[in-house]
PDB file of N, CA and C in Angstrom:
ATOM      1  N   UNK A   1     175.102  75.095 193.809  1.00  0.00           N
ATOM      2  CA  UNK A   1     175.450  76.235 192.982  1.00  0.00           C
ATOM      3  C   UNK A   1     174.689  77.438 193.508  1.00  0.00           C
ATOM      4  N   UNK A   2     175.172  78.694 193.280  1.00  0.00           N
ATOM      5  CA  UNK A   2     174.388  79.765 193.805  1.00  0.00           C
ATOM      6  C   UNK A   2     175.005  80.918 193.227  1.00  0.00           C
ATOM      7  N   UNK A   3     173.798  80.169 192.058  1.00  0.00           N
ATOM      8  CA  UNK A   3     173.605  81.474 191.280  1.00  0.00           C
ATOM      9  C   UNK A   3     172.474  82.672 192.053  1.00  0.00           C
ATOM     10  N   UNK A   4     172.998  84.094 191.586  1.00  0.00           N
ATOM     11  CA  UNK A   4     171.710  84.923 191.912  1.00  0.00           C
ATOM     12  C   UNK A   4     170.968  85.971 190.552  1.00  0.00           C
ATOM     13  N   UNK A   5     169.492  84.711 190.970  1.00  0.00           N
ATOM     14  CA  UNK A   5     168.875  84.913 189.641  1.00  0.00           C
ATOM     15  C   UNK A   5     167.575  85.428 190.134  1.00  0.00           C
ATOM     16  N   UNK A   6     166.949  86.786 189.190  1.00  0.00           N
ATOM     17  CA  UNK A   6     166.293  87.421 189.883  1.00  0.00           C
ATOM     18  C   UNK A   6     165.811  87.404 191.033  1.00  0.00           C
ATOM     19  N   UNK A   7     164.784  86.830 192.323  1.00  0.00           N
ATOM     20  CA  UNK A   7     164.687  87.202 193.192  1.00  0.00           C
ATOM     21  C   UNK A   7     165.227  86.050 194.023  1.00  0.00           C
ATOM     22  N   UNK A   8     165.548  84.905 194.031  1.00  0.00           N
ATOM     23  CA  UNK A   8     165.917  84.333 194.297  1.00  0.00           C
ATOM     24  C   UNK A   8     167.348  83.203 194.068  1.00  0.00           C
ATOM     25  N   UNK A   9     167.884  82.462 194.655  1.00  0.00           N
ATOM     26  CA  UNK A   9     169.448  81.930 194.317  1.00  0.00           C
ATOM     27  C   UNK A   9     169.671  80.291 194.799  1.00  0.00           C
ATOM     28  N   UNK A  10     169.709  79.638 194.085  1.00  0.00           N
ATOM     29  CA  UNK A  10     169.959  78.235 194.129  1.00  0.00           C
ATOM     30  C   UNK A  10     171.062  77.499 194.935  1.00  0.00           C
ATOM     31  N   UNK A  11     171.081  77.137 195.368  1.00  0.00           N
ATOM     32  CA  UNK A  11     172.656  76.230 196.130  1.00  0.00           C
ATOM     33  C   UNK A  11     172.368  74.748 195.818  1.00  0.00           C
ATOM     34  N   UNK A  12     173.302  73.906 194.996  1.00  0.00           N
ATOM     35  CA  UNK A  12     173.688  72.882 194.726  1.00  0.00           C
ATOM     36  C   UNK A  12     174.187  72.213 194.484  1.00  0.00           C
ATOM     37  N   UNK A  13     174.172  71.635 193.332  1.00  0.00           N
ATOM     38  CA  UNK A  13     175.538  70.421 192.870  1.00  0.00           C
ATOM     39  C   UNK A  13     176.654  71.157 192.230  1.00  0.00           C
ATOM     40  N   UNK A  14     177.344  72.269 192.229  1.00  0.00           N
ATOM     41  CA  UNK A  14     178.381  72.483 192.037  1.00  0.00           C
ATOM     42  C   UNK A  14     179.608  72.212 192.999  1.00  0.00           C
ATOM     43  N   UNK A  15     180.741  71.776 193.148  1.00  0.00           N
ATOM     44  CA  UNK A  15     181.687  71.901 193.672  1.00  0.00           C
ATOM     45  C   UNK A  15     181.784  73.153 194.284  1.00  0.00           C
ATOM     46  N   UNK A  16     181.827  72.447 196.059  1.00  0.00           N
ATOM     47  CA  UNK A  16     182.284  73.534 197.358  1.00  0.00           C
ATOM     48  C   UNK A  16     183.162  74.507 196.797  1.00  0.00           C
ATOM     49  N   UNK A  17     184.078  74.684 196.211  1.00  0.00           N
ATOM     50  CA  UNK A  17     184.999  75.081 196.087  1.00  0.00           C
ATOM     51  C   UNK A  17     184.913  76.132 194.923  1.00  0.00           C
ATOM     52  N   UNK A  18     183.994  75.752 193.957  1.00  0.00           N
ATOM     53  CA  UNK A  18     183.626  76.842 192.785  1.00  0.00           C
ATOM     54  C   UNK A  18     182.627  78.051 193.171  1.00  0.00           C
ATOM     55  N   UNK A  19     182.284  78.357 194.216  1.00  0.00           N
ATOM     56  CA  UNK A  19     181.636  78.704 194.749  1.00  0.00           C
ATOM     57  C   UNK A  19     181.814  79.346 196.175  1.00  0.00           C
ATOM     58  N   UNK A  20     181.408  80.656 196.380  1.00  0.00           N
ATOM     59  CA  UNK A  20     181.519  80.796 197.639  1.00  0.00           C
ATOM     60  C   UNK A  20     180.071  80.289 198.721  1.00  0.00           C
ATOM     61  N   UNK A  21     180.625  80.032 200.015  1.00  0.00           N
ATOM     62  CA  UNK A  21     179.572  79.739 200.892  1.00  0.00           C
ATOM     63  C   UNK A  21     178.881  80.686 201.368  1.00  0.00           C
ATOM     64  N   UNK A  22     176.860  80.017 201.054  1.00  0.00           N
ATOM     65  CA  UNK A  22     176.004  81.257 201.472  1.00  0.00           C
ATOM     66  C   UNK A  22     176.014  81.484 202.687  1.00  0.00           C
ATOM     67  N   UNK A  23     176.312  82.651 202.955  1.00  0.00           N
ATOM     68  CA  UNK A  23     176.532  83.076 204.572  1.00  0.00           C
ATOM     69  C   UNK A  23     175.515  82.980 205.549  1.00  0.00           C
ATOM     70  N   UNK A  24     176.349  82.490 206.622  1.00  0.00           N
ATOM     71  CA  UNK A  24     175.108  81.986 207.594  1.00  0.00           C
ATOM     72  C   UNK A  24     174.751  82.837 208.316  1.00  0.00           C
ATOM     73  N   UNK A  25     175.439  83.657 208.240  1.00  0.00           N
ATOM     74  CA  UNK A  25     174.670  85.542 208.985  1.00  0.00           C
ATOM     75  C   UNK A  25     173.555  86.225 208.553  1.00  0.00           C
ATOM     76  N   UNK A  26     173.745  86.125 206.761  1.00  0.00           N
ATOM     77  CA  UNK A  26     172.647  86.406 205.879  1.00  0.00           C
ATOM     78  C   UNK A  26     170.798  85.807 206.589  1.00  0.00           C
ATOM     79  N   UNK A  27     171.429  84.230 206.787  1.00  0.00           N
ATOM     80  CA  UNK A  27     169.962  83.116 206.946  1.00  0.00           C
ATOM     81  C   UNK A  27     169.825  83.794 208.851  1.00  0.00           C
ATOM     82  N   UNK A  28     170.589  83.717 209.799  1.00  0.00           N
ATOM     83  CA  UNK A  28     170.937  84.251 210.992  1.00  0.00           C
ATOM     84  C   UNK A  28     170.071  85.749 211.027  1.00  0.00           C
ATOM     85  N   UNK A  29     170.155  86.650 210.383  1.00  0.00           N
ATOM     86  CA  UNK A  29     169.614  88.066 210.219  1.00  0.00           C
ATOM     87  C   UNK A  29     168.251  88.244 209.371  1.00  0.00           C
ATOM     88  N   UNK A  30     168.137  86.718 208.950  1.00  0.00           N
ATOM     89  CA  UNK A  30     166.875  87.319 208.260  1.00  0.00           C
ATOM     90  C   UNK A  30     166.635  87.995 206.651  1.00  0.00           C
ATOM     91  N   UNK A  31     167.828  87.593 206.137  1.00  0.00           N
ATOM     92  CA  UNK A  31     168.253  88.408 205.227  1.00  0.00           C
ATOM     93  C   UNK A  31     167.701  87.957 203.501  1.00  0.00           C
ATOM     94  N   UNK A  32     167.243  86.469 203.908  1.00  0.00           N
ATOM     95  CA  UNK A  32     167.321  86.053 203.092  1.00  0.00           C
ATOM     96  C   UNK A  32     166.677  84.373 203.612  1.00  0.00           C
ATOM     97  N   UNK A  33     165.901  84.034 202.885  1.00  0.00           N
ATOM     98  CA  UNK A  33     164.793  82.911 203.351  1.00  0.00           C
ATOM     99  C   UNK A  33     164.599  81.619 202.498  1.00  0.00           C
ATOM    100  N   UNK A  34     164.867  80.349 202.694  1.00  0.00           N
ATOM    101  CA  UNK A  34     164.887  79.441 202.192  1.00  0.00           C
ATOM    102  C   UNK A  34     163.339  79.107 201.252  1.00  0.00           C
ATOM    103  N   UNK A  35     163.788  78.919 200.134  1.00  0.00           N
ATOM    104  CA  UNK A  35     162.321  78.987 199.283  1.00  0.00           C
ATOM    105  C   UNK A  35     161.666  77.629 198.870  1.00  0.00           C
ATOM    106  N   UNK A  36     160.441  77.874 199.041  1.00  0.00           N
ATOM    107  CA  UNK A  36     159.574  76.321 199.117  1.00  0.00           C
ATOM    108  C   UNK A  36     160.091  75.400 197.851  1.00  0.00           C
ATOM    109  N   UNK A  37     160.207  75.800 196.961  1.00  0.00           N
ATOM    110  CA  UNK A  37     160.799  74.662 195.995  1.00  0.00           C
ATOM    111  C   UNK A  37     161.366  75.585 195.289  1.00  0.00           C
ATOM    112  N   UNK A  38     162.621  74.380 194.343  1.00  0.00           N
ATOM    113  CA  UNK A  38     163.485  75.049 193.660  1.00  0.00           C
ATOM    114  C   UNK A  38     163.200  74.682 191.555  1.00  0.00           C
ATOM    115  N   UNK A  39     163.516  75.642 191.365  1.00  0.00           N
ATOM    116  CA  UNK A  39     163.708  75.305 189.826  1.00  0.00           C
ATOM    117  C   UNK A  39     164.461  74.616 189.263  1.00  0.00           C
ATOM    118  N   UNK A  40     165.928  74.102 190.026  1.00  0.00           N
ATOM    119  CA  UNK A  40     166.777  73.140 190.103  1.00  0.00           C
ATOM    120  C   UNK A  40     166.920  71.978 191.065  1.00  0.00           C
ATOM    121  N   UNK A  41     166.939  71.047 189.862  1.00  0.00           N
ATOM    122  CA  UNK A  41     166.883  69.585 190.370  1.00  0.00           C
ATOM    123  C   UNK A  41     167.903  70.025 191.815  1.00  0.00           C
ATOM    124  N   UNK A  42     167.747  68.890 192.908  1.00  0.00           N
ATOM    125  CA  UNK A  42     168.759  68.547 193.921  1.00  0.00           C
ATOM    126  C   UNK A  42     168.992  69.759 194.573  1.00  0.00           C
ATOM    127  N   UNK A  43     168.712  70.812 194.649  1.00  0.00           N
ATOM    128  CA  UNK A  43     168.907  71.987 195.198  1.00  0.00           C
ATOM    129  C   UNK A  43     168.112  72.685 195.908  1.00  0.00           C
ATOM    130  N   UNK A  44     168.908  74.213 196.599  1.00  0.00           N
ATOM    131  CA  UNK A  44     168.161  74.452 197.641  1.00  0.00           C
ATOM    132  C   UNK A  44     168.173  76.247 197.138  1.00  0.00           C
ATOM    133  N   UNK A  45     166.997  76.753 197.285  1.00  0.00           N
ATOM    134  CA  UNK A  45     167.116  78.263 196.611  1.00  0.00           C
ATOM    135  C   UNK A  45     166.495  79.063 197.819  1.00  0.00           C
ATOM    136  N   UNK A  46     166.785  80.740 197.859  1.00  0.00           N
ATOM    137  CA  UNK A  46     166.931  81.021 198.764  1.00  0.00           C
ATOM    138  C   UNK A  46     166.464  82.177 197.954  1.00  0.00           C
ATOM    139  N   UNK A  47     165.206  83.310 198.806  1.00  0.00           N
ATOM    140  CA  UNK A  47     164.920  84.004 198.627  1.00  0.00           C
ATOM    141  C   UNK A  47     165.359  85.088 199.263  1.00  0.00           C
ATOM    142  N   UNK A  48     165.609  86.337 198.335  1.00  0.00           N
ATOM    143  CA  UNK A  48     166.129  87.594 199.475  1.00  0.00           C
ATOM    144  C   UNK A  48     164.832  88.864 199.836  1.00  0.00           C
ATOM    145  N   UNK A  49     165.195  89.469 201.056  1.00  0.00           N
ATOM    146  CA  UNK A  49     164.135  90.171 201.862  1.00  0.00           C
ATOM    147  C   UNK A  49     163.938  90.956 200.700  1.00  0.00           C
ATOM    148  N   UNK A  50     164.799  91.382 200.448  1.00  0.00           N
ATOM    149  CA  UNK A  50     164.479  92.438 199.207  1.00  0.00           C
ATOM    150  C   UNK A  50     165.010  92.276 198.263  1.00  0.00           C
ATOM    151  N   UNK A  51     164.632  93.099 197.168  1.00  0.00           N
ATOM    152  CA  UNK A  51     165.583  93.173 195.633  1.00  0.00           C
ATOM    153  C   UNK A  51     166.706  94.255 196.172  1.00  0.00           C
ATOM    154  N   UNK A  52     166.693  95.113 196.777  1.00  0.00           N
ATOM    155  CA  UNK A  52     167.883  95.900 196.865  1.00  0.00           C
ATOM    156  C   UNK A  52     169.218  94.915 197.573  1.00  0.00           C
ATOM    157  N   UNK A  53     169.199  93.867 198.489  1.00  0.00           N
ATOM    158  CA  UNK A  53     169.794  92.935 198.984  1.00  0.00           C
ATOM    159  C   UNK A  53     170.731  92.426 197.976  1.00  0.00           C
ATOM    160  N   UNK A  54     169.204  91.776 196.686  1.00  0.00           N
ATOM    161  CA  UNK A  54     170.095  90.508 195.756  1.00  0.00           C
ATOM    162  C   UNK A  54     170.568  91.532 195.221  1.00  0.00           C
ATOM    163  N   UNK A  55     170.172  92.645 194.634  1.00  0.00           N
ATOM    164  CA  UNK A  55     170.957  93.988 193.502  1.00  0.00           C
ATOM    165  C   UNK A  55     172.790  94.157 194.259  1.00  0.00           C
ATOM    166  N   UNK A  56     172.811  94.185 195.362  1.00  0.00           N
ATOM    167  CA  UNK A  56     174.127  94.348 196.233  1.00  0.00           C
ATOM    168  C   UNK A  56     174.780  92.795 196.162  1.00  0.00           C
ATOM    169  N   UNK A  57     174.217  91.540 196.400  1.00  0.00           N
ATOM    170  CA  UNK A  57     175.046  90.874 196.518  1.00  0.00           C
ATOM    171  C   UNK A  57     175.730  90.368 194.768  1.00  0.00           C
ATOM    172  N   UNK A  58     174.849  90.602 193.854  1.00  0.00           N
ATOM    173  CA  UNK A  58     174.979  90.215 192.701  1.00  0.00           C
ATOM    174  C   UNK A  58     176.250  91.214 192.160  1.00  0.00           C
ATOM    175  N   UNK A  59     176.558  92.807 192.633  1.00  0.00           N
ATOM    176  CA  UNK A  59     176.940  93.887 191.881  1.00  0.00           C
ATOM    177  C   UNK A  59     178.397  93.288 192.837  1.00  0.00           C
ATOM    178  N   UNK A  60     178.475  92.377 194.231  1.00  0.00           N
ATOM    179  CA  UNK A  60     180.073  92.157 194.552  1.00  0.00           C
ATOM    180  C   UNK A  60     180.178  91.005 194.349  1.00  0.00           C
ATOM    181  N   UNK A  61     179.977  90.381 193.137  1.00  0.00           N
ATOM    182  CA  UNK A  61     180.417  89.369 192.574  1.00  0.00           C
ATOM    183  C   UNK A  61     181.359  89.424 191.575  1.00  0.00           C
ATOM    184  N   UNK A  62     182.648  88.999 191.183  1.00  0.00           N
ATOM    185  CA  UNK A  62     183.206  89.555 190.079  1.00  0.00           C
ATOM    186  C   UNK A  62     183.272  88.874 189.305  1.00  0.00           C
ATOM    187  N   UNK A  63     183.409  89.751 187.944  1.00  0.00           N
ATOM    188  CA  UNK A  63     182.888  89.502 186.781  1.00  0.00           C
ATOM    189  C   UNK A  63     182.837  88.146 186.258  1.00  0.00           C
ATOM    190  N   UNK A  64     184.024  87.958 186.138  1.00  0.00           N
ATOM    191  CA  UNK A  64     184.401  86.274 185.836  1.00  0.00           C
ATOM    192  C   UNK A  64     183.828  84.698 186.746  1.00  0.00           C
ATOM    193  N   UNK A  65     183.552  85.513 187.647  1.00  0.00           N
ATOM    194  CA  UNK A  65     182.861  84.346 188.750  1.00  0.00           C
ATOM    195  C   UNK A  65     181.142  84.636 188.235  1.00  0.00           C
ATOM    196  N   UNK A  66     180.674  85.664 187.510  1.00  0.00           N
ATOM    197  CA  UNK A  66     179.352  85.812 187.147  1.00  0.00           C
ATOM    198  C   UNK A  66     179.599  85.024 185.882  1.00  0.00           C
ATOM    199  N   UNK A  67     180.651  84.739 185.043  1.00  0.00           N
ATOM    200  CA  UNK A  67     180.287  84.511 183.793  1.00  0.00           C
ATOM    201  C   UNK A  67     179.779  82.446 184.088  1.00  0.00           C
ATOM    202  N   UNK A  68     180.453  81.822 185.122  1.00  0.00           N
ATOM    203  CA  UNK A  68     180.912  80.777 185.578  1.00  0.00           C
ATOM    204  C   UNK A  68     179.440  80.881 186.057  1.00  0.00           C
ATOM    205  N   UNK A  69     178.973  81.265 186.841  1.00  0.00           N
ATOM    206  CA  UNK A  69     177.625  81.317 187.113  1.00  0.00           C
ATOM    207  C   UNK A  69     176.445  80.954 186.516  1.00  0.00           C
ATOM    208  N   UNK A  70     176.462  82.425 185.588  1.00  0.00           N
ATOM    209  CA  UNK A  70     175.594  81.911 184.543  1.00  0.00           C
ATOM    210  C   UNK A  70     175.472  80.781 183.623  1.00  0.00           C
ATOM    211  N   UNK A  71     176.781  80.245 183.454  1.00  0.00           N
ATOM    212  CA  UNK A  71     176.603  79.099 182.605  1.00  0.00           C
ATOM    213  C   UNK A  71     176.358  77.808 183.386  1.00  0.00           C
ATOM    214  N   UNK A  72     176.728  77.787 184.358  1.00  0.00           N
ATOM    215  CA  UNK A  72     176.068  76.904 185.515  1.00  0.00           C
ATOM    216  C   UNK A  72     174.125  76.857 185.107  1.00  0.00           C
ATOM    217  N   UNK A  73     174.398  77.969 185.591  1.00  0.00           N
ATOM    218  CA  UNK A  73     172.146  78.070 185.261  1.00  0.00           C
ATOM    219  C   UNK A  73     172.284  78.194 183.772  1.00  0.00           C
ATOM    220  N   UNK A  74     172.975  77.724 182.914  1.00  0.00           N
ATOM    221  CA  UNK A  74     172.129  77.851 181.778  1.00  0.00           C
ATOM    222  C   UNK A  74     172.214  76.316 181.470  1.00  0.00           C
ATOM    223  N   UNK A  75     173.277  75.551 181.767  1.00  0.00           N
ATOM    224  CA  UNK A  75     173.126  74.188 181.897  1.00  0.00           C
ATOM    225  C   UNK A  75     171.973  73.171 182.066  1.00  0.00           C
TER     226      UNK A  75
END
């Protein structure tokens, strides 16, 4: 799952398909850094270089795919 929750974003047990894939250009550029442990079981969270980064990737998410999100992490 990959949600993006304040500075950092989880990837896990959600279905490939509910979800878009974290880009490998992002991890490739530096953009964004795999984080020592996660707050979610089985998963892998990913820190971004900056807050202006996650502020951009969070604001082209649309709406309805944020609501699906969040209830993912509130699970």
């Amino acid at each position: 799952m990959t949600e993006l929750l304040g500075e950092e974003a989880p990837e896990g047990d959600a279905p490939a398909s509910a979800y878009p894939p974290l880009p490998e250009v992002a991890r490739e550029r530096q953009l964004i850094f795999p984080a020592k442990s996660s707050s979610f079981e089985a998963s892998q969270e990913y820190s971004f270089k900056r807050a202006l980064l996650r502020d951009i990737a969070y604001e082209t998410v649309v709406k309805t795919m944020r609501r699906a999100y969040h209830a993912g992490a509130a699970r």
